[in-house]
C-alpha atoms as a PDB file:
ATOM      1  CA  UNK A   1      -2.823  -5.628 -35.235  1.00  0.00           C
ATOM      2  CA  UNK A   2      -0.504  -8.320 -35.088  1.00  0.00           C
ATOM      3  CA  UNK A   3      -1.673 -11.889 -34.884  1.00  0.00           C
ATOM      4  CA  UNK A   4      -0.460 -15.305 -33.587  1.00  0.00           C
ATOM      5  CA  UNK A   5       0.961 -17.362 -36.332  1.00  0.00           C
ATOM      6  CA  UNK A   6      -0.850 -20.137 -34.662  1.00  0.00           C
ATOM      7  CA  UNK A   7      -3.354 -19.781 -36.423  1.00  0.00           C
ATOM      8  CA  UNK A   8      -5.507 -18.829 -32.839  1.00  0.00           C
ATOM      9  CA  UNK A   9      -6.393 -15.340 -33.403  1.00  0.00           C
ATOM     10  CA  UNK A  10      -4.585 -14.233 -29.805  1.00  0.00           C
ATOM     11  CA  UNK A  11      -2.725 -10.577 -30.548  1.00  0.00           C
ATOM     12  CA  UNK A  12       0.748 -11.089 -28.555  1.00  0.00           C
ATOM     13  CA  UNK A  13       0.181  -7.351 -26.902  1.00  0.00           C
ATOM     14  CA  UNK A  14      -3.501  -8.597 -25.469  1.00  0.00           C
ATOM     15  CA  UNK A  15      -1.748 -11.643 -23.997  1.00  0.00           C
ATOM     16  CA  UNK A  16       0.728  -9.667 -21.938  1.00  0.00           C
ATOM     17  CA  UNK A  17      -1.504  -6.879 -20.965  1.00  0.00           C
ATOM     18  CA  UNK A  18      -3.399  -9.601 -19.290  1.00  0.00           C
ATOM     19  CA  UNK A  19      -0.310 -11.576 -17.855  1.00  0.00           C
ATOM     20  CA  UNK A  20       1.422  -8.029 -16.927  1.00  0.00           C
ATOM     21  CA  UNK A  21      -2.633  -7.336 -15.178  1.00  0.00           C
ATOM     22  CA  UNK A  22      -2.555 -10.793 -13.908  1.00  0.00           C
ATOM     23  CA  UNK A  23       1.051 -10.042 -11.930  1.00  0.00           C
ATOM     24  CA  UNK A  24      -0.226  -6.899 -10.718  1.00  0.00           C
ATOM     25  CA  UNK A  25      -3.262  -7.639  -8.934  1.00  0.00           C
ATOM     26  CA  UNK A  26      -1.635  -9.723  -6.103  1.00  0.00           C
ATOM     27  CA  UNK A  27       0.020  -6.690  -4.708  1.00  0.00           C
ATOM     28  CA  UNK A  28      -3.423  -4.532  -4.563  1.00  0.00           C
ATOM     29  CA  UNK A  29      -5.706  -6.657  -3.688  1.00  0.00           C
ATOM     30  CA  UNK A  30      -3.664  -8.855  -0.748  1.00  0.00           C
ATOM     31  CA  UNK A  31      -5.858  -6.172   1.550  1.00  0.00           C
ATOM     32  CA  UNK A  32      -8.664  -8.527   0.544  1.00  0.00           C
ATOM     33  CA  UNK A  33      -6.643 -11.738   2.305  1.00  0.00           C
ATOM     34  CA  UNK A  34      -5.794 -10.044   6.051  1.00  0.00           C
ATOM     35  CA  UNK A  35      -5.289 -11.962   9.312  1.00  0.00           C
ATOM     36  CA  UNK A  36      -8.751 -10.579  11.584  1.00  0.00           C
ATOM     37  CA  UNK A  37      -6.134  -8.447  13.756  1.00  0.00           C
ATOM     38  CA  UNK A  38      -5.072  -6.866  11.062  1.00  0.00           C
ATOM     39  CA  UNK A  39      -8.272  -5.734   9.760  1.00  0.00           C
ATOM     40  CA  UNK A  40      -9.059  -4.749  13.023  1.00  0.00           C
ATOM     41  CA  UNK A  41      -6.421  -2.380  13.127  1.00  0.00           C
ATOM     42  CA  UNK A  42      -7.430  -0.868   9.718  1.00  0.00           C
ATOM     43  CA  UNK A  43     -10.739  -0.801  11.251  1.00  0.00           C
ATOM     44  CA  UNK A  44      -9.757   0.934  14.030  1.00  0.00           C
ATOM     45  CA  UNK A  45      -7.702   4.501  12.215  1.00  0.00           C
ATOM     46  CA  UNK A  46     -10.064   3.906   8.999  1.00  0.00           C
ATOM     47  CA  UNK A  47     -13.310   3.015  10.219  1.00  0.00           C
ATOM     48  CA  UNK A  48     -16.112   1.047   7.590  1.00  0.00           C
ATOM     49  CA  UNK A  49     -15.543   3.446   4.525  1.00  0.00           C
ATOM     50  CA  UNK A  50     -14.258   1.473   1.279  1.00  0.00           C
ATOM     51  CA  UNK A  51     -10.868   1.462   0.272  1.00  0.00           C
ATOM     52  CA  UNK A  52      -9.942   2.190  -3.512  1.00  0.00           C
ATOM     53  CA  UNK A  53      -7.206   1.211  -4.814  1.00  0.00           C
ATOM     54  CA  UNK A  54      -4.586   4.598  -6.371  1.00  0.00           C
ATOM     55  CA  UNK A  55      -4.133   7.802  -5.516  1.00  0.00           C
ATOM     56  CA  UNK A  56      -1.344   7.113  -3.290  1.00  0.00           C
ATOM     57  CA  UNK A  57       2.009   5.927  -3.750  1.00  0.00           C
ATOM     58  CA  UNK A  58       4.307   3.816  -1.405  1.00  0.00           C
ATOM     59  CA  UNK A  59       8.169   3.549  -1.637  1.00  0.00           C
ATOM     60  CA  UNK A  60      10.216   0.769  -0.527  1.00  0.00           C
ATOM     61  CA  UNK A  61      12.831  -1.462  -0.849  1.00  0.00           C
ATOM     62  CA  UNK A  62      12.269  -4.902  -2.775  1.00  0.00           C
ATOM     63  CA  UNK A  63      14.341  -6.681   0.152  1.00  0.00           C
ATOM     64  CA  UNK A  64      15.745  -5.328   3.267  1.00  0.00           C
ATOM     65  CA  UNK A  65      19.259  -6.463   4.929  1.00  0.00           C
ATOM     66  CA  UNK A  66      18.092  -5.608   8.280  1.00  0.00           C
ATOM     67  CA  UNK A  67      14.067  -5.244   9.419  1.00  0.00           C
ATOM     68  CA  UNK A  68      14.920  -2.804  12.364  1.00  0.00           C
ATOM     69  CA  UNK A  69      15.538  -0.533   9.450  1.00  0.00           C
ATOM     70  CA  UNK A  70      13.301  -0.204   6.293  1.00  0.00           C
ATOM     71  CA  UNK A  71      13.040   2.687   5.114  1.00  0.00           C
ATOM     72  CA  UNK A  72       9.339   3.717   3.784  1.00  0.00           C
ATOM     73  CA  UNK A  73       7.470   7.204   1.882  1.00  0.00           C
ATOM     74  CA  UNK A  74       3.809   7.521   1.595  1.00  0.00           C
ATOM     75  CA  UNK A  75       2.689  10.130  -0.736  1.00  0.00           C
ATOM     76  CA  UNK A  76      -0.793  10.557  -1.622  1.00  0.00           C
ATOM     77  CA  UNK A  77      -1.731  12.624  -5.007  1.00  0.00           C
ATOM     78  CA  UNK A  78      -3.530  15.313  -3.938  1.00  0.00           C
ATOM     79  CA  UNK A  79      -4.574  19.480  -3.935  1.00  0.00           C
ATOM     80  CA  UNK A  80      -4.656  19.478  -0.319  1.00  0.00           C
ATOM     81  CA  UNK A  81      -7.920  22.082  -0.800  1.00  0.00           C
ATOM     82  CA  UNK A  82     -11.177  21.384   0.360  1.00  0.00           C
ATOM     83  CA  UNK A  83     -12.166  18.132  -0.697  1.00  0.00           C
ATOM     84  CA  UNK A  84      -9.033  16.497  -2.206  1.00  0.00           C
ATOM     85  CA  UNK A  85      -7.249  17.276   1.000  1.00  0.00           C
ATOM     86  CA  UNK A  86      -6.023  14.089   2.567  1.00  0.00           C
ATOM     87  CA  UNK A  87      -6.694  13.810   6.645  1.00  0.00           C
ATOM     88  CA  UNK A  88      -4.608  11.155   7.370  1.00  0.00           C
ATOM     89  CA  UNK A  89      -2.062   8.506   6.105  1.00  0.00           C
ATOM     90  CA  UNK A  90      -2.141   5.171   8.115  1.00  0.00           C
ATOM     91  CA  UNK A  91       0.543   2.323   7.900  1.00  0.00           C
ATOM     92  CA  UNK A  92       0.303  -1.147   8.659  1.00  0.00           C
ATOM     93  CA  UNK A  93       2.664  -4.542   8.478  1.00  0.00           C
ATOM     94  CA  UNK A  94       0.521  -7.402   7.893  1.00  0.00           C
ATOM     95  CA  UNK A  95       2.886 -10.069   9.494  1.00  0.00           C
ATOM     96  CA  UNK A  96       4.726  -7.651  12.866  1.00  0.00           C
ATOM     97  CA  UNK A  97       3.488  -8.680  16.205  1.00  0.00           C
ATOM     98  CA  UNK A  98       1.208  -4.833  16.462  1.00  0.00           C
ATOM     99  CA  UNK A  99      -0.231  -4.608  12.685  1.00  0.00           C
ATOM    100  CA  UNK A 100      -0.147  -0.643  13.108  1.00  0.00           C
ATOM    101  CA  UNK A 101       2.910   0.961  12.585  1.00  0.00           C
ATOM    102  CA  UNK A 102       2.751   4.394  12.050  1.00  0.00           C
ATOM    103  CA  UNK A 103      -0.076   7.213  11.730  1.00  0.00           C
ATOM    104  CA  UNK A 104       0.067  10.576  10.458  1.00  0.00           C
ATOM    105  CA  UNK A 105      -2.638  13.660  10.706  1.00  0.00           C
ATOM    106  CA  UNK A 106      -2.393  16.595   7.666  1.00  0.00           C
ATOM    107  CA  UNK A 107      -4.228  20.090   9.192  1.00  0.00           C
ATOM    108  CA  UNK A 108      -5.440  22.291   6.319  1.00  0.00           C
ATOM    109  CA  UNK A 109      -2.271  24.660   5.820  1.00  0.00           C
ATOM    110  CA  UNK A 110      -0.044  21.321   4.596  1.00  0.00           C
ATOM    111  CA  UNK A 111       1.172  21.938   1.147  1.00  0.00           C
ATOM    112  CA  UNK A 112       1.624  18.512   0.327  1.00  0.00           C
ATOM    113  CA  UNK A 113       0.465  14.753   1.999  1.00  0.00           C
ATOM    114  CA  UNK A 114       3.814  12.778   1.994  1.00  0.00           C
ATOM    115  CA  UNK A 115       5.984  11.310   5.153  1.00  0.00           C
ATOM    116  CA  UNK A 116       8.903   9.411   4.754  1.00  0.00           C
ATOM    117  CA  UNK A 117       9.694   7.159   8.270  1.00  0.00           C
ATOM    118  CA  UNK A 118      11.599   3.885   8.914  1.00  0.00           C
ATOM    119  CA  UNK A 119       9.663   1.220  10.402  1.00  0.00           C
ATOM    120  CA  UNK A 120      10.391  -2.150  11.906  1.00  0.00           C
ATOM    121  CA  UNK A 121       9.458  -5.486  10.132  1.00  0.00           C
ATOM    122  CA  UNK A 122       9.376  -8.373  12.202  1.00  0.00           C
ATOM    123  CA  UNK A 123       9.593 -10.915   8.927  1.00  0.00           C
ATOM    124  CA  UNK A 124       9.347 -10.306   5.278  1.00  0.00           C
ATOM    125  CA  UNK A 125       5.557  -8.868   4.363  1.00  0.00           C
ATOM    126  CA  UNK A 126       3.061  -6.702   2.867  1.00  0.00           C
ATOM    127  CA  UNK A 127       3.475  -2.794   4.586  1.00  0.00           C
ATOM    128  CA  UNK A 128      -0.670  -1.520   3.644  1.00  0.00           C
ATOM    129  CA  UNK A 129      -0.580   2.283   3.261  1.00  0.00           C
ATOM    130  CA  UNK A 130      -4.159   3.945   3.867  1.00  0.00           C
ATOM    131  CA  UNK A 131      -4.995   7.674   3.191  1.00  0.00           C
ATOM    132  CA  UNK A 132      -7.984   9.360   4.341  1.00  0.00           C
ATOM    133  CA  UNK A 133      -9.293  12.150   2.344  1.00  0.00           C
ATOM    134  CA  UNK A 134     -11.593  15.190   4.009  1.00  0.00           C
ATOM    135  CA  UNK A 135     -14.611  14.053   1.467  1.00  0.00           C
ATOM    136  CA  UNK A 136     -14.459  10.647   3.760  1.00  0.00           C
ATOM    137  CA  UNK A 137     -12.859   8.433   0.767  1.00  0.00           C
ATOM    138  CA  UNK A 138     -10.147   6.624   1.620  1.00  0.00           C
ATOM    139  CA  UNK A 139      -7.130   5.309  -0.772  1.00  0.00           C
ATOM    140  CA  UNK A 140      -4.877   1.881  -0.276  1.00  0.00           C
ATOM    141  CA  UNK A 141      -2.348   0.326  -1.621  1.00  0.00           C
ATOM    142  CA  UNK A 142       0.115  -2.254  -1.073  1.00  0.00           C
ATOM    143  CA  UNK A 143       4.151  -3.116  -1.585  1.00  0.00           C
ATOM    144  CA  UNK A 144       5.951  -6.469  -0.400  1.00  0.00           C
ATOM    145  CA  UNK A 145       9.262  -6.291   1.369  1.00  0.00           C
ATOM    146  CA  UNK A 146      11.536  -9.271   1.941  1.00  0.00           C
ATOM    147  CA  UNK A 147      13.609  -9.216   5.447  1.00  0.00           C
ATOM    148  CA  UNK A 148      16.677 -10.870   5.517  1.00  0.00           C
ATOM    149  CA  UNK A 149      17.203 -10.188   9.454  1.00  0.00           C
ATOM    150  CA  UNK A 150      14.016  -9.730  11.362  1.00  0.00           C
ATOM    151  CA  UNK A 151      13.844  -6.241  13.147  1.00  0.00           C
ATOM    152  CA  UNK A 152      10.802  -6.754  15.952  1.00  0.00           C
ATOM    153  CA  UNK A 153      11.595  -9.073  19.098  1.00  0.00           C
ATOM    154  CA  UNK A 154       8.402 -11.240  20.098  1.00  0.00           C
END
């Protein structure tokens, strides 16, 4: 182990593991920060079961030119057999005028949980991707997209 010349003991690695932790937590736990319409809507396709964070991955662009247009894929890590079959992928925009934007249902023959959609952004935001597994779990995560021209009309 390496240690700061300092004289302070702190192992450069340690320090940015926790910075590199530090960065990452904003974008998984903004669920924690949501306007009361949007947790409603959660509410509403998810019901009171607790989200965990993994499991499921969401694609999308860093910015996007045009909101009307952003392209997004869910996929959730799964066997799709018996328990670790996921039910149901929800999708919500944290800042568009209707917080739910898109909802999928998985019957048991699907080989593999993963949709790929474009979706409307009224403003640059947080999309929330929820999956709900057949053991009742459900899965979040989180990815912020910047809009340069606003796709939803008011």
């Amino acid at each position: 182990m390496t240690q700061d010349r300092s004289g302070t003991g702190l192992d450069r690695r340690a320090v940015l593991g926790a910075v590199l932790t530090l960065v990452a937590l904003p974008a998984a736990g903004q669920a924690a920060d949501l306007k009361p319409e949007v947790e409603a809507a959660i509410r509403e396709q998810v019901g009171g079961a607790a989200a965990t964070d993994g499991g499921i991955a969401l694609r999308t662009p860093e910015t996007a030119e045009n909101g009307a247009f952003v392209p997004v894929t869910v996929s959730v890590h799964s066997a799709m057999a018996g328990d670790d079959r996921c039910r149901a992928i929800h999708l919500f925009a944290t800042n568009n005028p209707t917080p739910g934007i898109a909802s999928y249902s998985f019957g048991a023959g699907i080989a593999r949980a993963e949709v790929s959609v474009r979706v409307r952004l009224a403003e640059g935001q947080t999309i929330l991707a929820y999956a709900v597994m057949a053991d009742g779990s459900v899965r979040r995560t989180a990815a912020r997209v910047a809009v340069t021209t606003g796709g939803c009309l008011t």
